[in-house]
N, C-alpha and C. Protein backbone atom coordinates (compact mmCIF):
# COMPACT_ATOMS: atom_id res chain seq x y z
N UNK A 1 -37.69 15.82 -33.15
CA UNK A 1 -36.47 15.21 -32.65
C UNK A 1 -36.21 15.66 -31.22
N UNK A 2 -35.92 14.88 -30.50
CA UNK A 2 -35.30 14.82 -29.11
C UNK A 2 -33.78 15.75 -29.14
N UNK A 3 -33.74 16.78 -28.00
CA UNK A 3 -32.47 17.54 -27.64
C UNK A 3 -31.14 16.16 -28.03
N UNK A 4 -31.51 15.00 -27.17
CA UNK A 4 -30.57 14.05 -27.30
C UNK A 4 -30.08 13.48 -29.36
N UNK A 5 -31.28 13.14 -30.05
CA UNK A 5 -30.55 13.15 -31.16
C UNK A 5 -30.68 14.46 -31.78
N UNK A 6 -30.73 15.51 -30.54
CA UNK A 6 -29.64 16.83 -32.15
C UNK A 6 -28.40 17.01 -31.59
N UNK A 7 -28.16 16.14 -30.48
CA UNK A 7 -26.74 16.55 -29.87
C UNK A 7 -25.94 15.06 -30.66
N UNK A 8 -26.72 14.04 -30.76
CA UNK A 8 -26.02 12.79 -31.61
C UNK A 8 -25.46 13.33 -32.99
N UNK A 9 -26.68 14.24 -33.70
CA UNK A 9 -26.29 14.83 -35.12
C UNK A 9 -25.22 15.54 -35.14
N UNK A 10 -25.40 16.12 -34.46
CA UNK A 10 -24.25 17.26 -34.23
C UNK A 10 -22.64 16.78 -34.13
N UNK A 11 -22.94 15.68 -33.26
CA UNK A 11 -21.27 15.43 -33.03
C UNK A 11 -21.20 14.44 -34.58
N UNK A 12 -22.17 13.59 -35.44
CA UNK A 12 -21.86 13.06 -36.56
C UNK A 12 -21.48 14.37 -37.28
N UNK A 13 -21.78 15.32 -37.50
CA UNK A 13 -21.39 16.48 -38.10
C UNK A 13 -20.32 16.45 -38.36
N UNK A 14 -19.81 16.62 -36.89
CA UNK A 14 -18.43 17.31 -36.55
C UNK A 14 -17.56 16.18 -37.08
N UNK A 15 -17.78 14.98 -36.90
CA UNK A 15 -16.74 13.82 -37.38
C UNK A 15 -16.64 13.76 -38.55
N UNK A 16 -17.86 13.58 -38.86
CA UNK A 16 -17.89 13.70 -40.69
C UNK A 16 -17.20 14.72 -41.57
N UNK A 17 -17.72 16.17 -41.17
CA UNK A 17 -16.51 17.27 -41.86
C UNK A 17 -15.38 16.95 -41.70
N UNK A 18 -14.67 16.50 -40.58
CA UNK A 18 -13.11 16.40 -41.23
C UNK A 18 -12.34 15.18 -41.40
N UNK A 19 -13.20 14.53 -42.02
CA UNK A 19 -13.00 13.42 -43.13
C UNK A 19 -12.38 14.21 -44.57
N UNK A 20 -11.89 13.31 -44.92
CA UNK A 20 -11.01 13.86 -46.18
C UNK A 20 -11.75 12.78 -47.41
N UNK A 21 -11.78 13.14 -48.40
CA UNK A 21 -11.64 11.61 -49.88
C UNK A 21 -10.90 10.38 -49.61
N UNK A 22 -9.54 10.49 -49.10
CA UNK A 22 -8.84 9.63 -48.74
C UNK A 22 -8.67 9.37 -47.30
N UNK A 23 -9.85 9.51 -46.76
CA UNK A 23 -10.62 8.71 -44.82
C UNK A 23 -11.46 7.75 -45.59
N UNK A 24 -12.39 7.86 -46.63
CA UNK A 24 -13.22 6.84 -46.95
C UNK A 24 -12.84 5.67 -48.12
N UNK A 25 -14.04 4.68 -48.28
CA UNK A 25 -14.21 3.51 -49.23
C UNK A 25 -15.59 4.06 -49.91
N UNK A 26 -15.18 4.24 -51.44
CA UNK A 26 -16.18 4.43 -52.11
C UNK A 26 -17.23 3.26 -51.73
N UNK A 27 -17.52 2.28 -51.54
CA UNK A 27 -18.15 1.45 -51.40
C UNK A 27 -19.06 1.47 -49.65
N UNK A 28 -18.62 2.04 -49.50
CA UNK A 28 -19.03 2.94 -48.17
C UNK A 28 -19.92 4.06 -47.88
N UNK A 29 -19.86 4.15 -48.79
CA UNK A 29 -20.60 6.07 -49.19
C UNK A 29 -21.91 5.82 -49.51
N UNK A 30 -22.91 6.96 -49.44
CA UNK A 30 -24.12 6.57 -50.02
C UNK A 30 -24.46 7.55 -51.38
N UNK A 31 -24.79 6.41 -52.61
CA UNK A 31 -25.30 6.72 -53.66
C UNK A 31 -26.21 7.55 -53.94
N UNK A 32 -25.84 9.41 -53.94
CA UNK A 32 -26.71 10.37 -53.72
C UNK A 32 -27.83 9.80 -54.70
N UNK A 33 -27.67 9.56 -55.92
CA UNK A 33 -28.69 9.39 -56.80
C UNK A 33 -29.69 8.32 -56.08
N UNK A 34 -29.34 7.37 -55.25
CA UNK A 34 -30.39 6.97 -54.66
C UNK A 34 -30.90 6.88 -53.14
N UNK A 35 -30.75 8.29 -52.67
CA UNK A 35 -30.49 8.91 -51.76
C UNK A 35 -32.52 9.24 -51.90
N UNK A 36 -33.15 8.91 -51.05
CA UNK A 36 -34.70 9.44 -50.55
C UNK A 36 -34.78 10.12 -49.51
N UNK A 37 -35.65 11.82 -50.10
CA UNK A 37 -36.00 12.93 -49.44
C UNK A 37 -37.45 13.16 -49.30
N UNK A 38 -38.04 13.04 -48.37
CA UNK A 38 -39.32 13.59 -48.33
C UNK A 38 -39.52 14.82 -48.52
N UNK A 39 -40.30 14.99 -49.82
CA UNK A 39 -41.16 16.35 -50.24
C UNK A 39 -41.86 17.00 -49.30
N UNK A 40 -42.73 16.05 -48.47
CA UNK A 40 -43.91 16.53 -47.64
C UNK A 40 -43.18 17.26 -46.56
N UNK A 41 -41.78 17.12 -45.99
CA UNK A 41 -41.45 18.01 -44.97
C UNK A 41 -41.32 19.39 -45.19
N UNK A 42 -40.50 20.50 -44.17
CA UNK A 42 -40.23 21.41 -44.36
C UNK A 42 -38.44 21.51 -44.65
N UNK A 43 -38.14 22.18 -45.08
CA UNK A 43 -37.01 22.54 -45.14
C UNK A 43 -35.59 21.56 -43.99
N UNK A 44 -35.96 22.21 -43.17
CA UNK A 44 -35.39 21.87 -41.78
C UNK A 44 -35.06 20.58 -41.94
N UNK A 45 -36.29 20.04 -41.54
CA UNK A 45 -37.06 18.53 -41.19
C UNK A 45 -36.26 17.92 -41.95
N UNK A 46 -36.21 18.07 -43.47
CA UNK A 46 -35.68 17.35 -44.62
C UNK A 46 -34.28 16.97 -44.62
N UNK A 47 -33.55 18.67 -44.36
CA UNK A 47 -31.86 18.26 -43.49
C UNK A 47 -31.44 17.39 -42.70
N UNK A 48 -32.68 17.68 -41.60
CA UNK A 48 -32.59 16.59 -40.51
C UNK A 48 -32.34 15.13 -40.70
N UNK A 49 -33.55 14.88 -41.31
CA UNK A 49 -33.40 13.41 -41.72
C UNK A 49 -32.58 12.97 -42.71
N UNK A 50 -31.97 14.30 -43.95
CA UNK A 50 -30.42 13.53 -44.46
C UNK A 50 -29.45 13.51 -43.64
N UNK A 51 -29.18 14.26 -42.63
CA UNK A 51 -28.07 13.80 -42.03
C UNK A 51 -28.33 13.07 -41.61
N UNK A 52 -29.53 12.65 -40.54
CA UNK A 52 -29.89 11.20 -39.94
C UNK A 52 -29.72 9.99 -40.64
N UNK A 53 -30.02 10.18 -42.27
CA UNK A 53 -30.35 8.50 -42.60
C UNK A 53 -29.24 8.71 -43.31
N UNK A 54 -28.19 9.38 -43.74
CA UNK A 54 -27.03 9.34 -45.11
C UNK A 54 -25.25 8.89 -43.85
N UNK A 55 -24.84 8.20 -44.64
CA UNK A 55 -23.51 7.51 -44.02
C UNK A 55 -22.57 8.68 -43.66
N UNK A 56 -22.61 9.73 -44.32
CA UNK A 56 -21.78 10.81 -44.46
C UNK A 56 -22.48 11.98 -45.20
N UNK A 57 -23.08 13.15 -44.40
CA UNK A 57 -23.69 14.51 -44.91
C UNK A 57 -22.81 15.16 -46.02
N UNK A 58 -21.54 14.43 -45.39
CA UNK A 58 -20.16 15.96 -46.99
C UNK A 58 -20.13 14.86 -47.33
N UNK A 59 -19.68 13.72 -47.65
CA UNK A 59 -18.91 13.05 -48.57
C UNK A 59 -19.89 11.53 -49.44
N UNK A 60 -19.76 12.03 -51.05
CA UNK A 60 -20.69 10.50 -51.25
C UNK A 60 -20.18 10.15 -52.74
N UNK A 61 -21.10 9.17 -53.08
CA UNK A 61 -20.77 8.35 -53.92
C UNK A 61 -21.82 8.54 -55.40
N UNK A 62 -21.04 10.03 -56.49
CA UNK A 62 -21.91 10.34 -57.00
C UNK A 62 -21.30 9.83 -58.86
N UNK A 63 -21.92 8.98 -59.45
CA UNK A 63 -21.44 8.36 -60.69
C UNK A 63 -20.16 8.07 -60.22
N UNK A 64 -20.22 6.65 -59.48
CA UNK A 64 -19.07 6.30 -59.05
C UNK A 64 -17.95 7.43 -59.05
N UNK A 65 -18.08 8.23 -58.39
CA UNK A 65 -16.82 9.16 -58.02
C UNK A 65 -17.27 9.67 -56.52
N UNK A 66 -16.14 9.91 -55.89
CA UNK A 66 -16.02 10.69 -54.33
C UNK A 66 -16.20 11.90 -54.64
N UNK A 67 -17.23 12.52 -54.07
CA UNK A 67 -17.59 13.79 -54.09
C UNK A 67 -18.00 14.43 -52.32
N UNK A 68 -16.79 15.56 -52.33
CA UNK A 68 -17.11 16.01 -50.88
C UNK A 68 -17.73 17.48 -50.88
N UNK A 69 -18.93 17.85 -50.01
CA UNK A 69 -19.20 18.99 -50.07
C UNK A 69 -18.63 19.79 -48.64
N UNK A 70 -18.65 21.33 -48.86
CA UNK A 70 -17.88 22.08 -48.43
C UNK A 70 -18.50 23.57 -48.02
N UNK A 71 -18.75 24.30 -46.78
CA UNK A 71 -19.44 25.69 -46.90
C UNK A 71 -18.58 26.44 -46.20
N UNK A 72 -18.73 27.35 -46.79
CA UNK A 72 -17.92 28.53 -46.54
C UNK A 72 -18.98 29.31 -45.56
N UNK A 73 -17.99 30.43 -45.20
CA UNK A 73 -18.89 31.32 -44.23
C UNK A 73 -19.48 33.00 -45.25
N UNK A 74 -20.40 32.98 -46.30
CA UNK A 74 -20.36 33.57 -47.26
C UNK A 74 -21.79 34.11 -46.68
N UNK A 75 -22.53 33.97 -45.29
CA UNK A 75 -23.81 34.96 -45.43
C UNK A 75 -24.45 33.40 -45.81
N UNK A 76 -24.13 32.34 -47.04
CA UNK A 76 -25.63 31.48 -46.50
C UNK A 76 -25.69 30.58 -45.34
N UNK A 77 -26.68 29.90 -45.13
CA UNK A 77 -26.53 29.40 -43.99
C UNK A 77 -26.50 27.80 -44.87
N UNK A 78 -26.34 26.92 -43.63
CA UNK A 78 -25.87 25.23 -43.92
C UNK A 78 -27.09 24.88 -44.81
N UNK A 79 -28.40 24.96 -44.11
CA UNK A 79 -29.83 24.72 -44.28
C UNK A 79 -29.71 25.23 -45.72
N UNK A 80 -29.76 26.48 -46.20
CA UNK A 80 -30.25 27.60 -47.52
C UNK A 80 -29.09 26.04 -48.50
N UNK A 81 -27.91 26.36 -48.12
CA UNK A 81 -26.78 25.58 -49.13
C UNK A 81 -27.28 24.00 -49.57
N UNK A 82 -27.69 23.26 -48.15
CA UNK A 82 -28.14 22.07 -48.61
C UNK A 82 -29.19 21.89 -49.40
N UNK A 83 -30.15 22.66 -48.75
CA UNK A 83 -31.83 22.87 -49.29
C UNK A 83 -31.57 22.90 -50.98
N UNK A 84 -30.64 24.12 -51.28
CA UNK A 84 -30.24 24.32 -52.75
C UNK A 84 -29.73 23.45 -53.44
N UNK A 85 -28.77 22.36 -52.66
CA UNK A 85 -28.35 20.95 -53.18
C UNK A 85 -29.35 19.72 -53.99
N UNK A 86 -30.17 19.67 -52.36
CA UNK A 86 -31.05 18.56 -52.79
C UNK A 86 -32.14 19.18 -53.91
N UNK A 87 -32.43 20.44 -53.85
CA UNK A 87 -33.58 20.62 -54.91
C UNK A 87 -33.21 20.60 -55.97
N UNK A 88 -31.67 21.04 -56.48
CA UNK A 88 -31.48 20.72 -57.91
C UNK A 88 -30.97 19.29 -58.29
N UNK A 89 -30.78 18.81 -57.41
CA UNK A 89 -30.68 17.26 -57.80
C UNK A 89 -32.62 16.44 -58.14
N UNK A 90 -33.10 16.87 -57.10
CA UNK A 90 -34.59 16.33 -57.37
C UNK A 90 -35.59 17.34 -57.33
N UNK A 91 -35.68 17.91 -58.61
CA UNK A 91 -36.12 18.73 -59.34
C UNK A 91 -37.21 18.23 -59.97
């Protein structure tokens, strides 16, 4: 990725976290369950491209319900938290 889209990601970041449940349209959101991650990347790479290709990194559309995710400053990092997301979903 180009300096230019990690500075694009970045500011989707920033917009996206402070979105609330009630900023969005469920119908808007993307259907984690059919949400595609490439295996073959690394870690990183894999983040990268969910925030790149997903409508919203915190907030989605999981068994028709709004579901927002959230990190604290607890020692893990964004990467370790997501990484741990997507692998127990596609396991």
């Amino acid at each position: 990725m180009t300096k230019l889209n990690i500075e694009e990601l970045e500011k989707k970041i920033n917009k996206c976290k402070e979105l609330t449940v009630d900023d969005v349209k469920i119908e808007n959101l993307d259907d984690l369950g059919e949400v595609k991650i490439s295996k073959k990347k690394k870690g990183y790479d894999r983040i990268l491209e969910f925030i790149k290709d997903s409508s919203n990194p915190y907030i989605f559309n999981i068994d028709n319900k709004i579901v927002k995710i959230e990190f604290t400053n607890n020692g893990k990092s964004a990467e370790e938290s997501i990484t741990n997301i997507i692998s127990s979903i596609y396991k």
